[in-house]
C-alpha atoms as a PDB file:
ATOM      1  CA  UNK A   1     -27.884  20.746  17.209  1.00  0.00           C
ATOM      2  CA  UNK A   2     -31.070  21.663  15.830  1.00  0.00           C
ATOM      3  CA  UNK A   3     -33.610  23.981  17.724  1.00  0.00           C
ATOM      4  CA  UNK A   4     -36.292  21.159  18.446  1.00  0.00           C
ATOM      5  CA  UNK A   5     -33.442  18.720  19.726  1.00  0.00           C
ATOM      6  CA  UNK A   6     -32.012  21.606  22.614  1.00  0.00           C
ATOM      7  CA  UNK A   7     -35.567  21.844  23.196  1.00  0.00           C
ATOM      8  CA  UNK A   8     -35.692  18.181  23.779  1.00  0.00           C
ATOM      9  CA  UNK A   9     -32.973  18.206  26.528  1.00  0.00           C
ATOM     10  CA  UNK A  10     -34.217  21.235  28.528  1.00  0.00           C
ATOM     11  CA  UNK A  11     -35.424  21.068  31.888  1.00  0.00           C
ATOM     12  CA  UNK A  12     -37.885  23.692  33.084  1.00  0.00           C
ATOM     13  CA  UNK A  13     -39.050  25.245  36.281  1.00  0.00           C
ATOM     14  CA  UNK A  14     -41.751  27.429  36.534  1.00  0.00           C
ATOM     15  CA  UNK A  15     -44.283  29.650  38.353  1.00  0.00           C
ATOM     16  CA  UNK A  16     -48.148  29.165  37.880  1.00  0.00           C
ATOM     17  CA  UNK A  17     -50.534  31.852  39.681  1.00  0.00           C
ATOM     18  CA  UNK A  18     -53.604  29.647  41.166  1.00  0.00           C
ATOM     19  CA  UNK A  19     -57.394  30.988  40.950  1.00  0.00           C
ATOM     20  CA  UNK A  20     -56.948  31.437  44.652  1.00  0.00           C
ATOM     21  CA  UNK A  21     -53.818  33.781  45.023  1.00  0.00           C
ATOM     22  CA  UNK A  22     -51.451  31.189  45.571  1.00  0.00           C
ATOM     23  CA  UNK A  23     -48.319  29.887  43.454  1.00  0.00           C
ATOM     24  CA  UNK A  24     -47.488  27.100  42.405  1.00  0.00           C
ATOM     25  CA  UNK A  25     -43.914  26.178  41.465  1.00  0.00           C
ATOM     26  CA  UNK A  26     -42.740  22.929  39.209  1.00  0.00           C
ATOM     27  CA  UNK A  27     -40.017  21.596  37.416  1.00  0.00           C
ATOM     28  CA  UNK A  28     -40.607  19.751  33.568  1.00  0.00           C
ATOM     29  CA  UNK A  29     -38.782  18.545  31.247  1.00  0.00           C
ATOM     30  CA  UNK A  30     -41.744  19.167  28.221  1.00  0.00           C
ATOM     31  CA  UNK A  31     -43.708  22.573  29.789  1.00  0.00           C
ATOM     32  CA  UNK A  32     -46.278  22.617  26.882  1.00  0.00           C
ATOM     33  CA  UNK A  33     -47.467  18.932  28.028  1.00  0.00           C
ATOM     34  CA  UNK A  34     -47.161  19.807  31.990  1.00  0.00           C
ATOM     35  CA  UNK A  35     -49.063  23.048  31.433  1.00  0.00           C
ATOM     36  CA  UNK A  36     -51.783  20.978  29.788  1.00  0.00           C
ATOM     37  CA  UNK A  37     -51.608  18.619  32.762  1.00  0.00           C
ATOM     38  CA  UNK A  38     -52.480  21.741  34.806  1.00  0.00           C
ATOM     39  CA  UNK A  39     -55.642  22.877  33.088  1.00  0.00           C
ATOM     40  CA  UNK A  40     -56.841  19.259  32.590  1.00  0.00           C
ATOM     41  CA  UNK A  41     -57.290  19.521  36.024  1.00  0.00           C
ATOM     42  CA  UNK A  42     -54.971  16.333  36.813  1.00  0.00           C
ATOM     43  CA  UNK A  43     -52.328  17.896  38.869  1.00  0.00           C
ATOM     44  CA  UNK A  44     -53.535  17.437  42.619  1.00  0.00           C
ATOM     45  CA  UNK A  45     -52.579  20.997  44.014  1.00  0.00           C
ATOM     46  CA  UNK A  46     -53.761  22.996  40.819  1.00  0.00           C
ATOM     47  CA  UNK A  47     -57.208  20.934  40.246  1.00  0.00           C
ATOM     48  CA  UNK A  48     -58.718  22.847  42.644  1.00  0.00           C
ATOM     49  CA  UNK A  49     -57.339  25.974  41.818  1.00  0.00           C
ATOM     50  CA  UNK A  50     -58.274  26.466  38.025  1.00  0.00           C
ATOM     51  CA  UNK A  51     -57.661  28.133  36.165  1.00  0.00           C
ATOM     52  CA  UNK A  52     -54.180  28.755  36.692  1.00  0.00           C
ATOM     53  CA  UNK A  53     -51.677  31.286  34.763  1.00  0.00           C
ATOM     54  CA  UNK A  54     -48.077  30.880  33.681  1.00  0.00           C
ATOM     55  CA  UNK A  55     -46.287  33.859  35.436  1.00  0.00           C
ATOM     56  CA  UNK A  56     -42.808  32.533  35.187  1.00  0.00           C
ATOM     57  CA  UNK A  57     -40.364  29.719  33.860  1.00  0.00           C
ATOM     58  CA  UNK A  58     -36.881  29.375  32.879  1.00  0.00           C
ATOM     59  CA  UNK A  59     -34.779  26.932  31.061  1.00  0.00           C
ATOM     60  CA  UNK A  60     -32.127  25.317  32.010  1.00  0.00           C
ATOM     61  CA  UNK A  61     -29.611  22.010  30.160  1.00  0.00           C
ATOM     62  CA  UNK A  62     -28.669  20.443  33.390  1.00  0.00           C
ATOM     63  CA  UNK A  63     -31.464  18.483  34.860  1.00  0.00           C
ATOM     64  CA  UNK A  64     -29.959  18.611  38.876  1.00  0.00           C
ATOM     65  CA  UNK A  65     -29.285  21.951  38.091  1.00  0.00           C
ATOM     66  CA  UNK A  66     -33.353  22.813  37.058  1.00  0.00           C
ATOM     67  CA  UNK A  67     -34.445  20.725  40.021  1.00  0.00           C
ATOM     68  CA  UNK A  68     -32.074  22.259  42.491  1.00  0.00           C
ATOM     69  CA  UNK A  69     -33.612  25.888  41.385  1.00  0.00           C
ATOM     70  CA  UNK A  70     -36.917  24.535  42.200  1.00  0.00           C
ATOM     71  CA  UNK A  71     -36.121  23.244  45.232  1.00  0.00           C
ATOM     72  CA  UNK A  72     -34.570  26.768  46.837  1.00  0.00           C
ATOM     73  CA  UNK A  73     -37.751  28.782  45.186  1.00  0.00           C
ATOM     74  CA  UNK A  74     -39.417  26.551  47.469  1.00  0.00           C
ATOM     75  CA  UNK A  75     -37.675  27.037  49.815  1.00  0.00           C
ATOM     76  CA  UNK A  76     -38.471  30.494  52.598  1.00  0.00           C
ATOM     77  CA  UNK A  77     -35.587  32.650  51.106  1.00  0.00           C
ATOM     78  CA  UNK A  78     -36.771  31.221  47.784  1.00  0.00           C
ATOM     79  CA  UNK A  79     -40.177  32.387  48.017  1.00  0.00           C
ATOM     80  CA  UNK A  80     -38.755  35.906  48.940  1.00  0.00           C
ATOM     81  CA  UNK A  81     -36.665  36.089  46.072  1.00  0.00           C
ATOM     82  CA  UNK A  82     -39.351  34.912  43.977  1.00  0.00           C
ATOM     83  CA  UNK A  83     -41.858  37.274  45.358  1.00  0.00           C
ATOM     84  CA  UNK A  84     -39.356  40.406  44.503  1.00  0.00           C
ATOM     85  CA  UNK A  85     -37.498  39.460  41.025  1.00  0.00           C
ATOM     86  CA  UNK A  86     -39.817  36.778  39.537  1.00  0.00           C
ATOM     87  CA  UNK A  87     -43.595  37.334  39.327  1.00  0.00           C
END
């Protein structure tokens, strides 16, 4: 495979820190695009949080797999373990 075509079939999730304190936690399959989508200002949660800063991400092949790690970061354990080993 060549390096742009893995790219190509990579899910990410990832971590933005919001103007006001808060995170904000996604899940992408092209992060350059959705991080663009962010400071655009067309994301609802983030348009009124600008600017906003990439503090995390990861990668991952399997897209249930990304979307299931976003889900439990959401979730209250998820948050903890976010708050201690991620950002």
């Amino acid at each position: 495979m060549q390096p742009s075509s893995i790219l190509d079939s990579m899910y990410f999730v990832y971590i933005l820190l919001c103007s006001d304190g808060t995170y904000y936690t996604g899940c992408t399959s092209d992060l350059a695009e959705r991080l663009t989508r962010h400071e655009k200002g067309y994301v609802e949660y983030t348009q009124s949080r600008l600017p906003v800063e990439l503090v995390y991400f990861s990668s991952f092949r399997n897209q249930q797999k990304a979307f299931s790690f976003e889900k439990y970061l959401k979730s209250g354990s998820g948050i903890a373990f976010r708050n201690k080993h991620l950002i």
